[in-house]
PDB file of N, CA and C in Angstrom:
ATOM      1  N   UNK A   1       0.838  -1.184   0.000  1.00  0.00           N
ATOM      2  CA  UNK A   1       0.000   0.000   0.000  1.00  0.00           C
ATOM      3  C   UNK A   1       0.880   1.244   0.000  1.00  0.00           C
ATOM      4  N   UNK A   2      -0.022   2.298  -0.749  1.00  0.00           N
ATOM      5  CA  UNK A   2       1.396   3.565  -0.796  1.00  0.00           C
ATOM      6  C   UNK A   2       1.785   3.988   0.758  1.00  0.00           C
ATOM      7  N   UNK A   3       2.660   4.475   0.844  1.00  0.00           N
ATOM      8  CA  UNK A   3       3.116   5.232   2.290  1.00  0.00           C
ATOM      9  C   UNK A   3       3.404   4.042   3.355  1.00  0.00           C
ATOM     10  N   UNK A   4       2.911   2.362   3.115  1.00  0.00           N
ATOM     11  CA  UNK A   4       2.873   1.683   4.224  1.00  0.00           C
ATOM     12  C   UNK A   4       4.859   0.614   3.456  1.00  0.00           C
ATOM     13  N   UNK A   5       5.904   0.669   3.772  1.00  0.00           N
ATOM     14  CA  UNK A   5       6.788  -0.130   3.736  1.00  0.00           C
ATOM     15  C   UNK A   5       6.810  -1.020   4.911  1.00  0.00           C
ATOM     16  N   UNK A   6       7.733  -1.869   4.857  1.00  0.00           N
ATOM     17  CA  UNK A   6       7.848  -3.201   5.800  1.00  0.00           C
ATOM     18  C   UNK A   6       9.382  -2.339   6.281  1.00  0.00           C
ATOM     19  N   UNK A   7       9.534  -2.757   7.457  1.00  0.00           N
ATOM     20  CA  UNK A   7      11.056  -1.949   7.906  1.00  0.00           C
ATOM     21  C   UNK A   7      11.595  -3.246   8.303  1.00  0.00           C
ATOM     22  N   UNK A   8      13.055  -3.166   8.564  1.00  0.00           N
ATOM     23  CA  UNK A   8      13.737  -3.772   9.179  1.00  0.00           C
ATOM     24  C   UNK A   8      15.034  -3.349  10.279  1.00  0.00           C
ATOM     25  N   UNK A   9      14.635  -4.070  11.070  1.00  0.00           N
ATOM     26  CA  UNK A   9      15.785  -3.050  12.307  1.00  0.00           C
ATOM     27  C   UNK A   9      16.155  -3.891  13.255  1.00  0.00           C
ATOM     28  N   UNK A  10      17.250  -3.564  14.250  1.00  0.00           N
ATOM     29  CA  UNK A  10      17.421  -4.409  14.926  1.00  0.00           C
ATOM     30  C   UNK A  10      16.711  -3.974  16.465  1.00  0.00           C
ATOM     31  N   UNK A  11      17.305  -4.904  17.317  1.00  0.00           N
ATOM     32  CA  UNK A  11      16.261  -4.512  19.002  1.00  0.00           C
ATOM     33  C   UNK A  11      16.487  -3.256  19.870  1.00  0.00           C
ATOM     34  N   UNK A  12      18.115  -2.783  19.146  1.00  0.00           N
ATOM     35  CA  UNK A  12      18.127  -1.932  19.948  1.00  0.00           C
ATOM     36  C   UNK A  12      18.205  -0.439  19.005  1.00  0.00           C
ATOM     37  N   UNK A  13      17.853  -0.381  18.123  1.00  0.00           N
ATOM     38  CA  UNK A  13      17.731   0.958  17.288  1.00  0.00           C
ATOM     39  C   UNK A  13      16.041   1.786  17.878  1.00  0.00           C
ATOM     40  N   UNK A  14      16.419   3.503  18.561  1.00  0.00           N
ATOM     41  CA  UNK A  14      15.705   4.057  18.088  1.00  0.00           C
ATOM     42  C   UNK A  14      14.684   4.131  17.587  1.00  0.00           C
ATOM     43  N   UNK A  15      13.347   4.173  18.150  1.00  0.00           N
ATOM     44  CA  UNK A  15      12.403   4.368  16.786  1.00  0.00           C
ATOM     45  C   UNK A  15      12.379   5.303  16.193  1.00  0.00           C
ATOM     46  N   UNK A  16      12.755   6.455  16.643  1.00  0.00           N
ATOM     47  CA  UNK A  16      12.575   7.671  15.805  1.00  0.00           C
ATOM     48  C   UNK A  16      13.556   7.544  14.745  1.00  0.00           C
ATOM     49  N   UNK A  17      14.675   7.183  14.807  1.00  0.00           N
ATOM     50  CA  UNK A  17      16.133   7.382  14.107  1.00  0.00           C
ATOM     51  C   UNK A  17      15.488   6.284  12.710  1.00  0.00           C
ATOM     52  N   UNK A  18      14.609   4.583  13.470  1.00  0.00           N
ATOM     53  CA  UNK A  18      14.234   4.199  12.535  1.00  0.00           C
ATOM     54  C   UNK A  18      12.751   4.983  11.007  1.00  0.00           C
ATOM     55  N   UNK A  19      12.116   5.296  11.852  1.00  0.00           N
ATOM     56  CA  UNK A  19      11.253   6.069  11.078  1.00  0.00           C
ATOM     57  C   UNK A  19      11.580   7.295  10.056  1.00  0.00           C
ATOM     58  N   UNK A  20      12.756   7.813  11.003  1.00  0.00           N
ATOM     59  CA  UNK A  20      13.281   9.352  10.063  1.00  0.00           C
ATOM     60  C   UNK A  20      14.411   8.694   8.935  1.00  0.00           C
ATOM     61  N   UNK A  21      14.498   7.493   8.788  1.00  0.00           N
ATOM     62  CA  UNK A  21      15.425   7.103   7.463  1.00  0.00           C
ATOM     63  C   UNK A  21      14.907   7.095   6.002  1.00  0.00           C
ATOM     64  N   UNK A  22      15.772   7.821   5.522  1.00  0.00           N
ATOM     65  CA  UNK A  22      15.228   8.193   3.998  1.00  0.00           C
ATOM     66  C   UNK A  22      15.374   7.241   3.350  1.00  0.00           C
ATOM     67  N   UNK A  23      16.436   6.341   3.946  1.00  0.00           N
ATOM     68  CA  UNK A  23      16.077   4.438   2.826  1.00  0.00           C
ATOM     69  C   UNK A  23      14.831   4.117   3.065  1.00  0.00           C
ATOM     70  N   UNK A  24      13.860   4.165   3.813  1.00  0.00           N
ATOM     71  CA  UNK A  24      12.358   3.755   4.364  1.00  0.00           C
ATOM     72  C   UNK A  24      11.369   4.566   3.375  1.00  0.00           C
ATOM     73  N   UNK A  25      11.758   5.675   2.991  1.00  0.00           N
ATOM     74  CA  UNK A  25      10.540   6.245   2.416  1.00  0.00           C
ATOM     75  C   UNK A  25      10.070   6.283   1.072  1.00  0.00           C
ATOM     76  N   UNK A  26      11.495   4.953   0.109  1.00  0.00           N
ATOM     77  CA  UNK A  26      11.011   4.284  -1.153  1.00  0.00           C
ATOM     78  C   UNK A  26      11.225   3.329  -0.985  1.00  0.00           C
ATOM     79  N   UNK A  27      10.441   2.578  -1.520  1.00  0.00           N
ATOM     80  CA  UNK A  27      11.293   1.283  -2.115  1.00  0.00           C
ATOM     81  C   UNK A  27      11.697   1.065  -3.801  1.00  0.00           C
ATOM     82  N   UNK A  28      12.661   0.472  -4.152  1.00  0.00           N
ATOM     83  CA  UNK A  28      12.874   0.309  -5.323  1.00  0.00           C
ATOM     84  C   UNK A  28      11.753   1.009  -6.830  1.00  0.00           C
ATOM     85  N   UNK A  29      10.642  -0.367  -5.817  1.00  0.00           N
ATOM     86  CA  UNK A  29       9.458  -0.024  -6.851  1.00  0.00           C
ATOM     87  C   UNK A  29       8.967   1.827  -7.256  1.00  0.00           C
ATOM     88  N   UNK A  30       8.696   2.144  -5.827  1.00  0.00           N
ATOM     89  CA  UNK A  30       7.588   3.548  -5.396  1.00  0.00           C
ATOM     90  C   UNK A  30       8.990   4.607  -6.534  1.00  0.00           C
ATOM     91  N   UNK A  31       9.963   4.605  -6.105  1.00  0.00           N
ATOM     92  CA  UNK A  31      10.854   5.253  -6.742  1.00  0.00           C
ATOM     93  C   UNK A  31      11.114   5.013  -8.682  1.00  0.00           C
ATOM     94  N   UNK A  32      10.504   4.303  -8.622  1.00  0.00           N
ATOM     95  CA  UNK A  32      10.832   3.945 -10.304  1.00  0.00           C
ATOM     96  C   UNK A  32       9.353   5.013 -10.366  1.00  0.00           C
ATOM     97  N   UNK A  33       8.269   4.587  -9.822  1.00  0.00           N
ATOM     98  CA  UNK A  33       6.856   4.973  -9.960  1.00  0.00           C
ATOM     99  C   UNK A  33       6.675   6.660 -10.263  1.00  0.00           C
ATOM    100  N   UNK A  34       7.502   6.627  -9.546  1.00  0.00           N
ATOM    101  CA  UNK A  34       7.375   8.234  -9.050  1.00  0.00           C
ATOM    102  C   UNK A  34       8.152   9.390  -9.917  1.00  0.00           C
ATOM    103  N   UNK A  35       9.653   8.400 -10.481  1.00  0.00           N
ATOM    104  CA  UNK A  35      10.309   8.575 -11.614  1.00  0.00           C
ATOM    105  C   UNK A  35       9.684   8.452 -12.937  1.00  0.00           C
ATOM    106  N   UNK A  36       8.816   8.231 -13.183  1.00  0.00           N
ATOM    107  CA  UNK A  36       8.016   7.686 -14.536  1.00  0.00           C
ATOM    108  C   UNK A  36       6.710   8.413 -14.472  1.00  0.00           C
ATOM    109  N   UNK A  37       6.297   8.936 -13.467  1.00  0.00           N
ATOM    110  CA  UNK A  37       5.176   9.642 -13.897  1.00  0.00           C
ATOM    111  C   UNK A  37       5.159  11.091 -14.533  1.00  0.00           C
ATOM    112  N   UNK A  38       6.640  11.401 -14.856  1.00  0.00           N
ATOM    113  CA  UNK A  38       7.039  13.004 -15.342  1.00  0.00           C
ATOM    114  C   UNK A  38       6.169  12.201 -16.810  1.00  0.00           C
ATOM    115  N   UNK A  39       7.102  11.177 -17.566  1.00  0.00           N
ATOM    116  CA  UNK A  39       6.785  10.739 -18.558  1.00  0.00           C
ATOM    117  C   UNK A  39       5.741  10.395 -19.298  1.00  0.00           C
ATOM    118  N   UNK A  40       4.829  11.241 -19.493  1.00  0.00           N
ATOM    119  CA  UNK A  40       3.093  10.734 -19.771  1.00  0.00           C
ATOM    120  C   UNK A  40       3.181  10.083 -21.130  1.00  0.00           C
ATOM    121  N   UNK A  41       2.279   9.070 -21.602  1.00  0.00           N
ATOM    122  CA  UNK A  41       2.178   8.387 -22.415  1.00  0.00           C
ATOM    123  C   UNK A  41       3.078   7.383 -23.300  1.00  0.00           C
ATOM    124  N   UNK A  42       4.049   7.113 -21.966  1.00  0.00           N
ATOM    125  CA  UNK A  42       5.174   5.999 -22.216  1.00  0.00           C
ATOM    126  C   UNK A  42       6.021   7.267 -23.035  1.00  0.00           C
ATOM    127  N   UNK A  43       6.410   8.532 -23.036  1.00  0.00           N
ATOM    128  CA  UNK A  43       7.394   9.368 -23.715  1.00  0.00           C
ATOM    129  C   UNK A  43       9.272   8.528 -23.123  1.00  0.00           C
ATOM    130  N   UNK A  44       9.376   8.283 -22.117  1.00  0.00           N
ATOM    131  CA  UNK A  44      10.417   7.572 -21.965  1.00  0.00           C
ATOM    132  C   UNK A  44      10.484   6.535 -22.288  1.00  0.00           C
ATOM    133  N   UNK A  45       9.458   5.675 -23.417  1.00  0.00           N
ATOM    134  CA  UNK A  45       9.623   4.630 -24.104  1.00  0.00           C
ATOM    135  C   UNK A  45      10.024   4.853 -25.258  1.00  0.00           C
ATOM    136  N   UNK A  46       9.734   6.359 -25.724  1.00  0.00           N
ATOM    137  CA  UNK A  46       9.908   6.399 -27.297  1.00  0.00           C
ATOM    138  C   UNK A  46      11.105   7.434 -27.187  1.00  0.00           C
ATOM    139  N   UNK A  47      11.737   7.755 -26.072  1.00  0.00           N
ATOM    140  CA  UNK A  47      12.635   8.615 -25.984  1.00  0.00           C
ATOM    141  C   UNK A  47      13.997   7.708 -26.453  1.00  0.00           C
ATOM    142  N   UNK A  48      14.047   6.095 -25.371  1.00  0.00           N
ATOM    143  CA  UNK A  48      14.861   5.425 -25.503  1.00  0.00           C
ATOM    144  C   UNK A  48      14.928   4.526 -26.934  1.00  0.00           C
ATOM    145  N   UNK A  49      13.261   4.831 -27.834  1.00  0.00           N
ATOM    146  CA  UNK A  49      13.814   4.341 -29.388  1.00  0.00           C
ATOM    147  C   UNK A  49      14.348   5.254 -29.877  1.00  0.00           C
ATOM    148  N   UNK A  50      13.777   6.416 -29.738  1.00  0.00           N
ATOM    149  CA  UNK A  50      14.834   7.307 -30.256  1.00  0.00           C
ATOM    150  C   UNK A  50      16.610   7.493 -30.552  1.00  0.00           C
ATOM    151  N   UNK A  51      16.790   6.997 -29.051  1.00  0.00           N
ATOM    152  CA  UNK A  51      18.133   7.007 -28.902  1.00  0.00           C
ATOM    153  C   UNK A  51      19.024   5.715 -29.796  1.00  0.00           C
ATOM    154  N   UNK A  52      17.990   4.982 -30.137  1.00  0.00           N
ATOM    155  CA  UNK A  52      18.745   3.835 -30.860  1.00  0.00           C
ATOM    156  C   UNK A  52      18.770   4.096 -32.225  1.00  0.00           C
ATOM    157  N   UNK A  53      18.494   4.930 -32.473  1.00  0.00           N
ATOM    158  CA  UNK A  53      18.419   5.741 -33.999  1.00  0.00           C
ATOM    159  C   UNK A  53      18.904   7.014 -34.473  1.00  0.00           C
ATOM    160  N   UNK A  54      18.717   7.382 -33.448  1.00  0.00           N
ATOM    161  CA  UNK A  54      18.936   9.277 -33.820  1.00  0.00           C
ATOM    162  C   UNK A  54      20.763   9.276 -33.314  1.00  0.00           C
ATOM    163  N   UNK A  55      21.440   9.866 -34.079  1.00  0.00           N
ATOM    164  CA  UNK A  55      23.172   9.822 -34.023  1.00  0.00           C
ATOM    165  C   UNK A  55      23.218  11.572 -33.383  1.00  0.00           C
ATOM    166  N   UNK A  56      24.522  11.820 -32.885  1.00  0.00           N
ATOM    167  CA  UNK A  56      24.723  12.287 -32.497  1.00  0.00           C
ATOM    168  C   UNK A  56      23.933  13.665 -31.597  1.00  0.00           C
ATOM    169  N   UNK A  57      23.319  12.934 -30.629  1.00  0.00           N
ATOM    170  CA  UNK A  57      22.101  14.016 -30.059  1.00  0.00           C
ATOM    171  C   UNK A  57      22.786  14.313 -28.895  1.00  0.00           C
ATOM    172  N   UNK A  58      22.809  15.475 -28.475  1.00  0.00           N
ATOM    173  CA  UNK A  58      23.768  16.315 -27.346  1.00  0.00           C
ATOM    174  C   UNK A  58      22.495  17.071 -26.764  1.00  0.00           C
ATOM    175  N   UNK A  59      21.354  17.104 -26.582  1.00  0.00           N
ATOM    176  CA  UNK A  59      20.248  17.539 -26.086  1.00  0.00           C
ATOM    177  C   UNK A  59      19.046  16.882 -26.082  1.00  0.00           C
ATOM    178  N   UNK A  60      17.923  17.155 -25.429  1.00  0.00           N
ATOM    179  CA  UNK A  60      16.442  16.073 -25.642  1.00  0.00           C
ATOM    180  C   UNK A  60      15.743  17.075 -26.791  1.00  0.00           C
ATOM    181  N   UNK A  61      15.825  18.123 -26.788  1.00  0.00           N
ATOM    182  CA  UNK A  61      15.571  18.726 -28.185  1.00  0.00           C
ATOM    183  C   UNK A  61      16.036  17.889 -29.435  1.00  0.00           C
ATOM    184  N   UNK A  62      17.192  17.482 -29.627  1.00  0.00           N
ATOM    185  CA  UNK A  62      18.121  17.058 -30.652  1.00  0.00           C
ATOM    186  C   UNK A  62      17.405  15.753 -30.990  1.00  0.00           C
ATOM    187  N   UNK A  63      17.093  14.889 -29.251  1.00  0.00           N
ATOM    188  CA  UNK A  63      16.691  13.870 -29.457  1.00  0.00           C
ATOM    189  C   UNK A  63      15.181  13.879 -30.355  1.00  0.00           C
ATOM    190  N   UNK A  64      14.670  14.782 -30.270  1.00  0.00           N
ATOM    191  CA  UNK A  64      13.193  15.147 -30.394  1.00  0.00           C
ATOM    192  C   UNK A  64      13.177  15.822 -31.893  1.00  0.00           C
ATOM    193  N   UNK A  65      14.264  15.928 -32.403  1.00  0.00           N
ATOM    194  CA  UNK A  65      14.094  16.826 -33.994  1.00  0.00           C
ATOM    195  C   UNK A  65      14.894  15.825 -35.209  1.00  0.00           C
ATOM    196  N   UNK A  66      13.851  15.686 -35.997  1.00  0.00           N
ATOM    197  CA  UNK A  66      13.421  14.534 -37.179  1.00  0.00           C
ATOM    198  C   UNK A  66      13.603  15.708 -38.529  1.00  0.00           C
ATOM    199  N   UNK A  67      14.818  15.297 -39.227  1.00  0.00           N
ATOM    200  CA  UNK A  67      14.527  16.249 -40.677  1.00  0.00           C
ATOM    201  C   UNK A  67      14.430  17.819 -40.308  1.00  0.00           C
ATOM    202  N   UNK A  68      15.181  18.144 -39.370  1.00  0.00           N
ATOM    203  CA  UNK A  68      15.234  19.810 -38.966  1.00  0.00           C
ATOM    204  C   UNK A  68      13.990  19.978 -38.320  1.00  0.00           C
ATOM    205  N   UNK A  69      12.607  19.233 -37.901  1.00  0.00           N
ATOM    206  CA  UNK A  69      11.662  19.722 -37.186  1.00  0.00           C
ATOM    207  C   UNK A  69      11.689  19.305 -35.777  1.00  0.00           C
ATOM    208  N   UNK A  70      11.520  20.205 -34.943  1.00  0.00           N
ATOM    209  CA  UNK A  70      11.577  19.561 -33.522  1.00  0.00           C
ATOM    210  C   UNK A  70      10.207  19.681 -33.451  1.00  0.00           C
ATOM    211  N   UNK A  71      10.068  18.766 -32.490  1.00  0.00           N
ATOM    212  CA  UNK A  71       8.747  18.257 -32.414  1.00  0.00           C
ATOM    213  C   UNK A  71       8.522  17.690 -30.650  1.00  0.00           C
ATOM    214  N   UNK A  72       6.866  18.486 -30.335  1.00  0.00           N
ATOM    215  CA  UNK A  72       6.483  18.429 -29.317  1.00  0.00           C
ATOM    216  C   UNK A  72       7.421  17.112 -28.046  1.00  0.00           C
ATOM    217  N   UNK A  73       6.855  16.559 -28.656  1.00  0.00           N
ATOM    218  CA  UNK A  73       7.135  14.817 -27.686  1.00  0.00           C
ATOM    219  C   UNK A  73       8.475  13.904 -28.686  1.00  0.00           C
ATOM    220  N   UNK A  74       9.136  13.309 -27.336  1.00  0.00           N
ATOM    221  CA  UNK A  74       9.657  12.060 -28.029  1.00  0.00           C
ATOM    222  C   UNK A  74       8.799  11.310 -28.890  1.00  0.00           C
ATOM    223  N   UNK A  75       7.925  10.859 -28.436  1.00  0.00           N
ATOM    224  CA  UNK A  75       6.186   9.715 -29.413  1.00  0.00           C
ATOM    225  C   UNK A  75       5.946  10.700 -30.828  1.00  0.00           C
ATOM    226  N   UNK A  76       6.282  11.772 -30.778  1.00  0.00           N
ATOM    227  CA  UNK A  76       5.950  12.345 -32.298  1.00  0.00           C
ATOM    228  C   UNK A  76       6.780  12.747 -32.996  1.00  0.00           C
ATOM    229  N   UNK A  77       7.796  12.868 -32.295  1.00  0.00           N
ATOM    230  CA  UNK A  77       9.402  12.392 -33.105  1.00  0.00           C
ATOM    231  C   UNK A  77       9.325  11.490 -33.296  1.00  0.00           C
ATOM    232  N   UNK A  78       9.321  10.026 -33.034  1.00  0.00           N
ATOM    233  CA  UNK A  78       8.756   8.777 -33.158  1.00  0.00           C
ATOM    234  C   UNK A  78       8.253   8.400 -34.788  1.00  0.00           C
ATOM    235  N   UNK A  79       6.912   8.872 -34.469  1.00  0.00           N
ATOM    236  CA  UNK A  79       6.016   8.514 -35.397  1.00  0.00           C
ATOM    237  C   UNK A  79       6.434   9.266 -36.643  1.00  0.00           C
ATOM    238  N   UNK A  80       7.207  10.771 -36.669  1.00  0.00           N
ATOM    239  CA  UNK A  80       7.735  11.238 -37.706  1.00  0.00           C
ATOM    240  C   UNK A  80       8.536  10.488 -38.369  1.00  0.00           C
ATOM    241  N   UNK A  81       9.570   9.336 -37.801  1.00  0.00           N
ATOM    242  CA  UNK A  81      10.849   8.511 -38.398  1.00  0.00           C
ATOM    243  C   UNK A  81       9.571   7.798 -39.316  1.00  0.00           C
ATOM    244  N   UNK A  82       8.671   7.364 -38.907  1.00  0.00           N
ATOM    245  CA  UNK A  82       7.505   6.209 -39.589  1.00  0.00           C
ATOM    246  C   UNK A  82       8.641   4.734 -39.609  1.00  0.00           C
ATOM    247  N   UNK A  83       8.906   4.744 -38.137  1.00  0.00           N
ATOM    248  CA  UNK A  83       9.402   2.876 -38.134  1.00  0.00           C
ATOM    249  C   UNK A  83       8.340   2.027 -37.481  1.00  0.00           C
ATOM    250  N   UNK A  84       7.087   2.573 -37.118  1.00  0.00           N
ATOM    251  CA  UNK A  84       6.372   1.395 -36.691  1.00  0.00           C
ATOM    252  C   UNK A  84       5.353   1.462 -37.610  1.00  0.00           C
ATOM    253  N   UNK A  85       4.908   2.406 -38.288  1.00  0.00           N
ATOM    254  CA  UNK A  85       3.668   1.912 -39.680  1.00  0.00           C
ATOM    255  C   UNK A  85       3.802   0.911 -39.967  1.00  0.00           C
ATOM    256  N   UNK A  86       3.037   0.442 -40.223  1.00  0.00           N
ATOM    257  CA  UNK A  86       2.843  -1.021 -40.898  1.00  0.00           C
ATOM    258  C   UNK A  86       4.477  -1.782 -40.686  1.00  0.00           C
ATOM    259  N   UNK A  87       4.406  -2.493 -39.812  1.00  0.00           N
ATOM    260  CA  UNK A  87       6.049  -3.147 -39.345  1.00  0.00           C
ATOM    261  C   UNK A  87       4.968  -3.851 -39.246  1.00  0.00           C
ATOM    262  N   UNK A  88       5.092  -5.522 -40.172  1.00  0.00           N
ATOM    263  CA  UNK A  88       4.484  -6.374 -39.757  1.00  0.00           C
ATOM    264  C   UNK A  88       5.307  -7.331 -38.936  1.00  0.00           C
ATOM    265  N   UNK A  89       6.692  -7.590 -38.952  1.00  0.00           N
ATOM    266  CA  UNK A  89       7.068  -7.833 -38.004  1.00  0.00           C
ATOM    267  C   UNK A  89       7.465  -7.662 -36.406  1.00  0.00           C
ATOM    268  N   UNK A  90       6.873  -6.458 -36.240  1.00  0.00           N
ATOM    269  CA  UNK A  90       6.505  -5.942 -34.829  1.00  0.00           C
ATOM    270  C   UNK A  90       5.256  -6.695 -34.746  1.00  0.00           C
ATOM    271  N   UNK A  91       4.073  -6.489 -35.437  1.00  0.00           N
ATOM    272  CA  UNK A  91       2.935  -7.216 -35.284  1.00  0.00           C
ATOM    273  C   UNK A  91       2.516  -7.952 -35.016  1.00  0.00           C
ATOM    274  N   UNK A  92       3.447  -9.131 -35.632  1.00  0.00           N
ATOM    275  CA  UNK A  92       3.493 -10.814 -35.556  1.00  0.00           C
ATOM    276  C   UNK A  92       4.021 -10.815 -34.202  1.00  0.00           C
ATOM    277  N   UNK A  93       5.182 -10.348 -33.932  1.00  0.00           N
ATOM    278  CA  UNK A  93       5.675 -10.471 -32.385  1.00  0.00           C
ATOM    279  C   UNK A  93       4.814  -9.921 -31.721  1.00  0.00           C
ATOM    280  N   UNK A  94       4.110  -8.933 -31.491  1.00  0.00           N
ATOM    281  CA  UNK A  94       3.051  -8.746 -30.504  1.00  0.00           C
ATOM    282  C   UNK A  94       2.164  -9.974 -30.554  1.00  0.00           C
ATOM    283  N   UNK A  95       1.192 -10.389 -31.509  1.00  0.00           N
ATOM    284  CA  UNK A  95       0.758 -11.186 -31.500  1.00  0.00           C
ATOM    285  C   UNK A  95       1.176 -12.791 -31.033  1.00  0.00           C
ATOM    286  N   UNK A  96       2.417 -12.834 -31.161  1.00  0.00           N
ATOM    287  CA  UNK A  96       2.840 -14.520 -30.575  1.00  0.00           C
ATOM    288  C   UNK A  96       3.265 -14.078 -29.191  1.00  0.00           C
ATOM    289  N   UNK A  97       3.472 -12.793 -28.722  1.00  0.00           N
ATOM    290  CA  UNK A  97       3.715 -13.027 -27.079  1.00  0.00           C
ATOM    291  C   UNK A  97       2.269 -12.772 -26.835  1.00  0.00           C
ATOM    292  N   UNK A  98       1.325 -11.924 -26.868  1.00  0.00           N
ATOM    293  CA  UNK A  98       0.194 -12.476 -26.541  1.00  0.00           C
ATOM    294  C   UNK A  98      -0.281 -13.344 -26.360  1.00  0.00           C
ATOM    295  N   UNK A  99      -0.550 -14.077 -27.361  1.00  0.00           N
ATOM    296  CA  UNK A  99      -0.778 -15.985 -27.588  1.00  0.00           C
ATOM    297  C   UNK A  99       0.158 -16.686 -26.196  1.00  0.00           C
ATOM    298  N   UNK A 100       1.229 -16.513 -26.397  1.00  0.00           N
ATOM    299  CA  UNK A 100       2.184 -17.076 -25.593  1.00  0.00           C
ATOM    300  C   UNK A 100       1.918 -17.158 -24.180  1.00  0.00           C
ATOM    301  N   UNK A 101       1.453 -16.226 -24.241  1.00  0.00           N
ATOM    302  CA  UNK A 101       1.105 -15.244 -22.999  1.00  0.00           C
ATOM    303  C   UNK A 101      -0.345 -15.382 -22.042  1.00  0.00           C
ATOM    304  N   UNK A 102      -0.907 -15.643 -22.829  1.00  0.00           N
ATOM    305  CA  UNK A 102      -2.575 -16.592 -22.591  1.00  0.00           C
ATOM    306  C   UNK A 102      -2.406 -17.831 -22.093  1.00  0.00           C
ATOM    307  N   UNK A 103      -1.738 -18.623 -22.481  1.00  0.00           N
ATOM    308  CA  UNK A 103      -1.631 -19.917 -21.886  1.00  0.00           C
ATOM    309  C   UNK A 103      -2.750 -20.985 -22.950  1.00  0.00           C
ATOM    310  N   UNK A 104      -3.369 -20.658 -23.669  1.00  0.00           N
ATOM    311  CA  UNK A 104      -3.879 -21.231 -24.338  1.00  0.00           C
ATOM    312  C   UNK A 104      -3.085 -21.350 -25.995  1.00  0.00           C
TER     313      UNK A 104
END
């Protein structure tokens, strides 16, 4: 549950000293969570295709500009390259981990 972590401590620690520890107030998970919600609409998904394509980018602008246009979002820099239109082999792979993925 948010705000509720599991602690661990020993018998003779403090409770206060335990409660006021800033390792206690993420865990791994809450911190990824919390890191990812700047990113609306998976933009740090299409930021990091970006990066596997776009050469020499020294800014997130740079990363974000297709053919001299910069453009709003990583996702519409994206869709400007046009590498997922019709990729039927993205398709097929969605489709067999689905399947896969069903158990049926």
């Amino acid at each position: 549950m948010p705000g509720r972590q599991n602690l661990i401590f020993a018998d003779d620690d403090k409770i206060l000293d335990i409660v006021d520890k800033k390792k206690y107030k993420d865990t791994m998970f809450t911190a990824w969570m919390r890191a990812n919600v700047k990113f609306q609409d998976g933009e740090i998904f299409y930021m990091r295709l970006l990066l596997n394509v776009q050469r020499d980018c020294r800014s997130f602008e740079s990363i974000r500009t297709v053919d001299g246009v910069l453009y709003d979002s990583f996702k519409d820099a994206y869709n400007a390259l046009g590498l997922l239109i019709d990729d039927p082999e993205l398709i097929n792979a969605i489709k067999e981990t689905a399947e896969l993925s069903s158990g049926f």
